[in-house]
N, C-alpha and C. Protein backbone atom coordinates (compact mmCIF):
# COMPACT_ATOMS: atom_id res chain seq x y z
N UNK A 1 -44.37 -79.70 82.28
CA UNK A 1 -43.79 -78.59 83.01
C UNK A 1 -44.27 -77.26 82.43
N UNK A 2 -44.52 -77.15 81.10
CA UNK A 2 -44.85 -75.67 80.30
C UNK A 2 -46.73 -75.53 80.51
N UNK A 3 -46.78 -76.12 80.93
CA UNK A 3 -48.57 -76.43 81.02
C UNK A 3 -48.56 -75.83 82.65
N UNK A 4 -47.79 -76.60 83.33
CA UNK A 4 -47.72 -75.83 85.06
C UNK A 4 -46.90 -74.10 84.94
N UNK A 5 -46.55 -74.70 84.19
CA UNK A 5 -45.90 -72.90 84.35
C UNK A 5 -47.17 -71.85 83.54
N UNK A 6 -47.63 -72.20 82.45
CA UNK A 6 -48.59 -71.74 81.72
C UNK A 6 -50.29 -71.29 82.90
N UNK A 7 -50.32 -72.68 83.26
CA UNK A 7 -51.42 -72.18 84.33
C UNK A 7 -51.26 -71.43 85.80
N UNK A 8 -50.50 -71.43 86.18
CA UNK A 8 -49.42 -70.50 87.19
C UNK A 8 -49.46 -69.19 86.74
N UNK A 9 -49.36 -68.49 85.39
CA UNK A 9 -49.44 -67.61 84.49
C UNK A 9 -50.68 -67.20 84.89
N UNK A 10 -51.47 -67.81 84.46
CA UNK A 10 -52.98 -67.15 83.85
C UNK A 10 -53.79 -67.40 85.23
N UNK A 11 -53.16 -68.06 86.81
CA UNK A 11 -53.51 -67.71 88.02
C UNK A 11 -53.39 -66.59 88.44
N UNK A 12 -52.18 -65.75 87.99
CA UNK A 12 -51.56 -64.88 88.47
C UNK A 12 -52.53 -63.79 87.49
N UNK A 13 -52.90 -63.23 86.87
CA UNK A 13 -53.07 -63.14 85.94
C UNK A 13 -54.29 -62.46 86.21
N UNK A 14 -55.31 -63.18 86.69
CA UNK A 14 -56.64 -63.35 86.87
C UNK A 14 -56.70 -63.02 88.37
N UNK A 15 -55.85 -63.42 88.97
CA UNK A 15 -55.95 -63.15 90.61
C UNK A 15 -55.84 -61.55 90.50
N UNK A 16 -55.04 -60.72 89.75
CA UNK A 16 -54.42 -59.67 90.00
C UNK A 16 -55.45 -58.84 89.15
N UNK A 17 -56.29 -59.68 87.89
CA UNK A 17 -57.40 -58.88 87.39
C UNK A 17 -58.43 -58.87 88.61
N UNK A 18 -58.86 -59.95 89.52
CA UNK A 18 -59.83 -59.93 90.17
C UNK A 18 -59.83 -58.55 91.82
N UNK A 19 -58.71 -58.60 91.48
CA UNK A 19 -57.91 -57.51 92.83
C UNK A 19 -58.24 -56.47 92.26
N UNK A 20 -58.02 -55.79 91.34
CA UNK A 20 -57.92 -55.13 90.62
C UNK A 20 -59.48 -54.13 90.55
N UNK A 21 -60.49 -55.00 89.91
CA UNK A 21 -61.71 -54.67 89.53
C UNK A 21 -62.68 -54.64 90.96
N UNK A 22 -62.13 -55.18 92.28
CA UNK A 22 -62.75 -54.94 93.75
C UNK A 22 -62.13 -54.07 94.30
N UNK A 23 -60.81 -52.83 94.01
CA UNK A 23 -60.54 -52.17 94.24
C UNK A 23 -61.67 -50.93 93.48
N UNK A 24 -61.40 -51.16 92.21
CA UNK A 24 -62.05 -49.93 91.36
C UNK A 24 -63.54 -49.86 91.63
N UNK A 25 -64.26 -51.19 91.80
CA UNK A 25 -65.53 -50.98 91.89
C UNK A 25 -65.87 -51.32 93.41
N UNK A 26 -66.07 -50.51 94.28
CA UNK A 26 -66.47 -50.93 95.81
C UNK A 26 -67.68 -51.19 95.81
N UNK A 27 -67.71 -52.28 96.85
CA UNK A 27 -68.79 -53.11 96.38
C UNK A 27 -70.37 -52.08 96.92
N UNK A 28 -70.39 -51.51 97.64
CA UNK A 28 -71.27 -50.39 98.33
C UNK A 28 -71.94 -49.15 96.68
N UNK A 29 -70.99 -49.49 95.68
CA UNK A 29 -71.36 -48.46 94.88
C UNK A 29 -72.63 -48.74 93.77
N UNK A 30 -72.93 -49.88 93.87
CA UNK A 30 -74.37 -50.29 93.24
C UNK A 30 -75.12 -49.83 94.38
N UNK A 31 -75.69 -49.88 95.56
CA UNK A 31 -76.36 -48.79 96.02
C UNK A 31 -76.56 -47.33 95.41
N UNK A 32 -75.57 -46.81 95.34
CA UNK A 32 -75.57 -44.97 94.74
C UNK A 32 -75.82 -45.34 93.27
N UNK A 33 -75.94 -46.20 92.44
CA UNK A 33 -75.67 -46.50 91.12
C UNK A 33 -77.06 -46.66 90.86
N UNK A 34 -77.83 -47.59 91.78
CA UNK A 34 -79.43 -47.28 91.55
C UNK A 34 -80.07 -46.15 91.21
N UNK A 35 -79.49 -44.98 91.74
CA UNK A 35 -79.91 -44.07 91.92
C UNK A 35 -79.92 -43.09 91.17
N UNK A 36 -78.64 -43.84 89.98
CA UNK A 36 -78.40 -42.70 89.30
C UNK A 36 -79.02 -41.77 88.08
N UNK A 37 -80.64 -42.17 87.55
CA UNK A 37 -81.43 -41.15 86.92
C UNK A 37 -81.88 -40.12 87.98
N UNK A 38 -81.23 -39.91 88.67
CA UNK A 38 -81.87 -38.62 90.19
C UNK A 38 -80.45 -38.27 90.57
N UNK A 39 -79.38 -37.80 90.11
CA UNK A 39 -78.18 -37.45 90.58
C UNK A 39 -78.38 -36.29 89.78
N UNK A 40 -78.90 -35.86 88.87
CA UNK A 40 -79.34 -34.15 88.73
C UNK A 40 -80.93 -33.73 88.54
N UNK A 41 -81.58 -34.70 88.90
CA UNK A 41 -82.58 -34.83 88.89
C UNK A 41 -83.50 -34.25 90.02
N UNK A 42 -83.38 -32.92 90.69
CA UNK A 42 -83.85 -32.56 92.09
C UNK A 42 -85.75 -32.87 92.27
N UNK A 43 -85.89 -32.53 91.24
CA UNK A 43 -87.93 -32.44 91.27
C UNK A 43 -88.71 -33.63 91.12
N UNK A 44 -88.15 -34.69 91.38
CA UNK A 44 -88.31 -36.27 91.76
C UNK A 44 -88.58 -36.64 93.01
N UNK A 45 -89.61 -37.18 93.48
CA UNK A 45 -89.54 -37.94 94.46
C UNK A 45 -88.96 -39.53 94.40
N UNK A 46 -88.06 -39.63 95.10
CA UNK A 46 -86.70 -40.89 94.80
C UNK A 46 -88.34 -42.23 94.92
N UNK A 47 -87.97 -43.22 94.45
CA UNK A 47 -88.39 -44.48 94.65
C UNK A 47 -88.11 -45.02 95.63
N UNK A 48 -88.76 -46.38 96.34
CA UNK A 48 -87.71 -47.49 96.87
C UNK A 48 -86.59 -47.84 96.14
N UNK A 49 -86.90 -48.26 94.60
CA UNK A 49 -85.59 -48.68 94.28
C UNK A 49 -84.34 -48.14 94.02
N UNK A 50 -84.44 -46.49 94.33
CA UNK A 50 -83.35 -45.82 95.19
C UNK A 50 -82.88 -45.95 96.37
N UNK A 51 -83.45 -45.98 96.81
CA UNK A 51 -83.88 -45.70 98.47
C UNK A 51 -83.39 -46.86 98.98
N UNK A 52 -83.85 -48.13 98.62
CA UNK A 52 -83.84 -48.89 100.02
C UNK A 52 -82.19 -49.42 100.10
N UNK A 53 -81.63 -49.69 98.20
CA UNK A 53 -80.35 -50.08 98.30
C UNK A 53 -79.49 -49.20 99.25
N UNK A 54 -79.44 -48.20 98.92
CA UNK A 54 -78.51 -47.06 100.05
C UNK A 54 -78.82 -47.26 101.26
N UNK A 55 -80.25 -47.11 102.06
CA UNK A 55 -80.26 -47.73 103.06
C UNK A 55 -79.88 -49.10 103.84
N UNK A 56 -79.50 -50.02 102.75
CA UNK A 56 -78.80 -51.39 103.05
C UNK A 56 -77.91 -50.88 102.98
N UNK A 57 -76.73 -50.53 102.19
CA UNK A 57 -75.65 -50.32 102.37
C UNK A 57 -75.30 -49.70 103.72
N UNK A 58 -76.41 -48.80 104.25
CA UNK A 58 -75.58 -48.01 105.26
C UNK A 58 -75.79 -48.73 106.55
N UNK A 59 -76.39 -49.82 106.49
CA UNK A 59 -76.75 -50.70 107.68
C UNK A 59 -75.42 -52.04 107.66
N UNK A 60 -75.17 -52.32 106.22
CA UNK A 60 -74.44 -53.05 106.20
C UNK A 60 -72.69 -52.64 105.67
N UNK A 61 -72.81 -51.92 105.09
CA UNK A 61 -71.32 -51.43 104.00
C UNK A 61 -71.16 -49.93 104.39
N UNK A 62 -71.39 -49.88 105.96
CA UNK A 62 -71.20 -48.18 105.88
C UNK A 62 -69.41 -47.70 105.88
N UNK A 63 -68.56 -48.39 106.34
CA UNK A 63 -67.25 -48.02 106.00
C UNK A 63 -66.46 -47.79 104.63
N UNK A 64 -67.53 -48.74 103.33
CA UNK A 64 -67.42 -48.58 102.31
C UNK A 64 -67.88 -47.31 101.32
N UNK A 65 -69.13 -46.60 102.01
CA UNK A 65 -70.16 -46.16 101.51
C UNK A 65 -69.01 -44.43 102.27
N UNK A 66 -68.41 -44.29 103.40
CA UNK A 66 -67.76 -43.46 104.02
C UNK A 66 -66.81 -43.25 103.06
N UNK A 67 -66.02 -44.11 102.95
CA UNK A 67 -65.00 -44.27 102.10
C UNK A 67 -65.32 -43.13 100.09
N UNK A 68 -66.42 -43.93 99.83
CA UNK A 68 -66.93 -43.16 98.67
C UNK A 68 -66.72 -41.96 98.85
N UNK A 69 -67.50 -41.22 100.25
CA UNK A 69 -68.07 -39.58 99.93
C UNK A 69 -66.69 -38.94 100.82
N UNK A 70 -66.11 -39.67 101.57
CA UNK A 70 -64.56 -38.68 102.12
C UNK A 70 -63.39 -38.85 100.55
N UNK A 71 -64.36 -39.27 99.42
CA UNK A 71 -63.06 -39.15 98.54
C UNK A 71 -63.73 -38.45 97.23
N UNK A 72 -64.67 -37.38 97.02
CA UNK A 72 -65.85 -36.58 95.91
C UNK A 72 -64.88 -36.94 94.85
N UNK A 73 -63.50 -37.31 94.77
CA UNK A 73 -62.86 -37.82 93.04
C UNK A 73 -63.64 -39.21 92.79
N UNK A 74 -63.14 -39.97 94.06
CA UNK A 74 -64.09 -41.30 93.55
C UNK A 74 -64.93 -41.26 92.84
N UNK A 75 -66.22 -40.50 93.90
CA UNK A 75 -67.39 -40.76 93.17
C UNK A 75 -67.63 -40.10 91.78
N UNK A 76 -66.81 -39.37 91.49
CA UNK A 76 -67.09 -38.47 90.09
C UNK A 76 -66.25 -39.54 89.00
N UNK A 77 -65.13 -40.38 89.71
CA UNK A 77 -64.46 -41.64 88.46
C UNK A 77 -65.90 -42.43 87.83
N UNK A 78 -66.88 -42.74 89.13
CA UNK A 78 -68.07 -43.45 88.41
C UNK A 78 -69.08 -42.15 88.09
N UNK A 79 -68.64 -41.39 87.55
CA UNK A 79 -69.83 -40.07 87.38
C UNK A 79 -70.76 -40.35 88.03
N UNK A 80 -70.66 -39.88 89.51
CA UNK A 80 -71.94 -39.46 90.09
C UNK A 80 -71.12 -38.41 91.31
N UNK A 81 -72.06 -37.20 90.73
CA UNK A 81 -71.79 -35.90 91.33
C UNK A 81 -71.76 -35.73 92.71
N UNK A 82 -70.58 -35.56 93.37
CA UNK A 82 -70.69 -35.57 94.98
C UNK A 82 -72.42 -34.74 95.84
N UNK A 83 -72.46 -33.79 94.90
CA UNK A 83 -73.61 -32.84 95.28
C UNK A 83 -74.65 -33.72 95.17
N UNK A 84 -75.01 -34.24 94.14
CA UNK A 84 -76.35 -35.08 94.11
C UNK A 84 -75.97 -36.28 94.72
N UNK A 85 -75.20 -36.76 95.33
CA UNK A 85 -75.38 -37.80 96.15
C UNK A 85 -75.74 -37.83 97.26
N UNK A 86 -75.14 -36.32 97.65
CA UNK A 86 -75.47 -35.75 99.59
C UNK A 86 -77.13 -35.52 99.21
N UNK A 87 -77.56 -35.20 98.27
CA UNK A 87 -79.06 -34.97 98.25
C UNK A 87 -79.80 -36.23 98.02
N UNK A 88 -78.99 -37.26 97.39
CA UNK A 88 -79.99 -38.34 97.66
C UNK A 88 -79.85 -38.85 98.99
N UNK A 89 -78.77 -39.21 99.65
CA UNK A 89 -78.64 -39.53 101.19
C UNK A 89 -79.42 -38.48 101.78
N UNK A 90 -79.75 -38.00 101.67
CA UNK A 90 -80.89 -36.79 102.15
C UNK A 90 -82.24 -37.32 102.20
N UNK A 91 -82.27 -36.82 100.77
CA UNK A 91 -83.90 -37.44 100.69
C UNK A 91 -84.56 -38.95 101.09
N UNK A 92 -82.68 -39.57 100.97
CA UNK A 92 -83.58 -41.21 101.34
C UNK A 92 -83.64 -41.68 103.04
N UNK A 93 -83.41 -40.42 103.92
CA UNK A 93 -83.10 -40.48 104.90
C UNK A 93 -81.58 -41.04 105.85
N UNK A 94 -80.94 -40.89 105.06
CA UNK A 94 -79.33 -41.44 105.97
C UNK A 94 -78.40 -40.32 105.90
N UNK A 95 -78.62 -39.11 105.42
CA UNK A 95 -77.70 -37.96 105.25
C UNK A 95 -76.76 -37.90 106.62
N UNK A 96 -77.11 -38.28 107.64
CA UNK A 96 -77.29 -37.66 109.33
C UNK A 96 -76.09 -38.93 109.61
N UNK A 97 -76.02 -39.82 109.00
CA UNK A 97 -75.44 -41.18 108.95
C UNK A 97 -73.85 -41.00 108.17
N UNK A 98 -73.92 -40.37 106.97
CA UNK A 98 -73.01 -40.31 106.21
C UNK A 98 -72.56 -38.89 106.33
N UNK A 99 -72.77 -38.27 106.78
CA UNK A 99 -72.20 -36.60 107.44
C UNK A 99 -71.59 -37.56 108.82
N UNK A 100 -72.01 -38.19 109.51
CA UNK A 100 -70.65 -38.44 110.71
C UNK A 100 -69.72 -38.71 109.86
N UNK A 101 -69.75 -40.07 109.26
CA UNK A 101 -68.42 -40.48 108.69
C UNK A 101 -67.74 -39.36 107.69
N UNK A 102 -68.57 -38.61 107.26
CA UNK A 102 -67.89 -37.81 106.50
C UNK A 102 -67.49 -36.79 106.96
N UNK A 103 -67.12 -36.11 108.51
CA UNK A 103 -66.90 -35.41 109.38
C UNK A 103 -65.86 -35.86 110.23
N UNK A 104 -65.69 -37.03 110.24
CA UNK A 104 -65.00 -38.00 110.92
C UNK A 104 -63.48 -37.89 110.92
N UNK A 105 -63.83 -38.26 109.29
CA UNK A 105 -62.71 -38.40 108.45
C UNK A 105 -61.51 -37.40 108.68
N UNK A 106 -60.15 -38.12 108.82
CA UNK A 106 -59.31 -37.36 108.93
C UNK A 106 -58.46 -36.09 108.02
N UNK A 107 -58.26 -35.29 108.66
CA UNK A 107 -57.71 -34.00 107.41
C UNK A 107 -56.41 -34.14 107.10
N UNK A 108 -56.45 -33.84 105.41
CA UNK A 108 -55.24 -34.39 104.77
C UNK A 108 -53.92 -33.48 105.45
C-alpha cells in the first residue's frame, strides 16, 4: 500500500513538473532561440539556420509564436529583446505575418 501511495506521489509530482516546464518553455521558442547571436546583432546577414526555424514555426506554431510577441515580458523572461526579434522576423521575411497577429491581439 506505501509503495502505491509512494508512486501516486512521484506521478503527481512529475506530471505537474512536466506541465509546468511546457508552460514556461513554448514550444515555438527554439525557433527565436536559433537566432539568438543576431538579437543585437543588426550588421549580419541572418543564416538559414536562423531563418528557416522561424519560418517553420510560422507555417506551423503561428498561434504560439503570436502568443510570444503580444506578450514583449515573455520574450525578455528568455532574454531576447522584443526589438531584435521584430528585426529578425523582418529580415527572415515573416514580419508581415507576425504584425497581423500582433495587431490582432486584443487590448488590455
Amino acid at each position: 500500500m506505501a509503495q502505491k501511495m509512494l508512486m501516486m506521489a512521484v506521478l503527481v509530482i512529475l506530471g505537474t513538473t512536466m506541465a509546468t516546464v511546457t508552460v514556461a518553455n513554448p514550444t515555438c521558442l527554439q525557433s527565436l532561440m536559433s537566432c539568438a547571436p543576431y538579437f543585437n546583432n543588426t550588421d549580419v546577414q541572418l543564416p538559414d539556420d536562423c531563418c528557416k526555424p522561424l519560418q517553420q514555426a510560422v507555417a506551423t506554431e503561428l498561434i504560439c509564436l503570436c502568443s510570444l510577441f503580444n506578450l514583449p515580458s515573455l520574450l525578455s523572461s528568455f532574454d531576447i529583446p522584443y526589438v531584435g526579434a521584430l528585426r529578425i522576423a523582418n529580415q527572415c521575411g515573416v514580419v508581415d505575418i507576425i504584425s497581423d497577429c500582433i495587431s490582432a491581439a486584443p487590448s488590455p
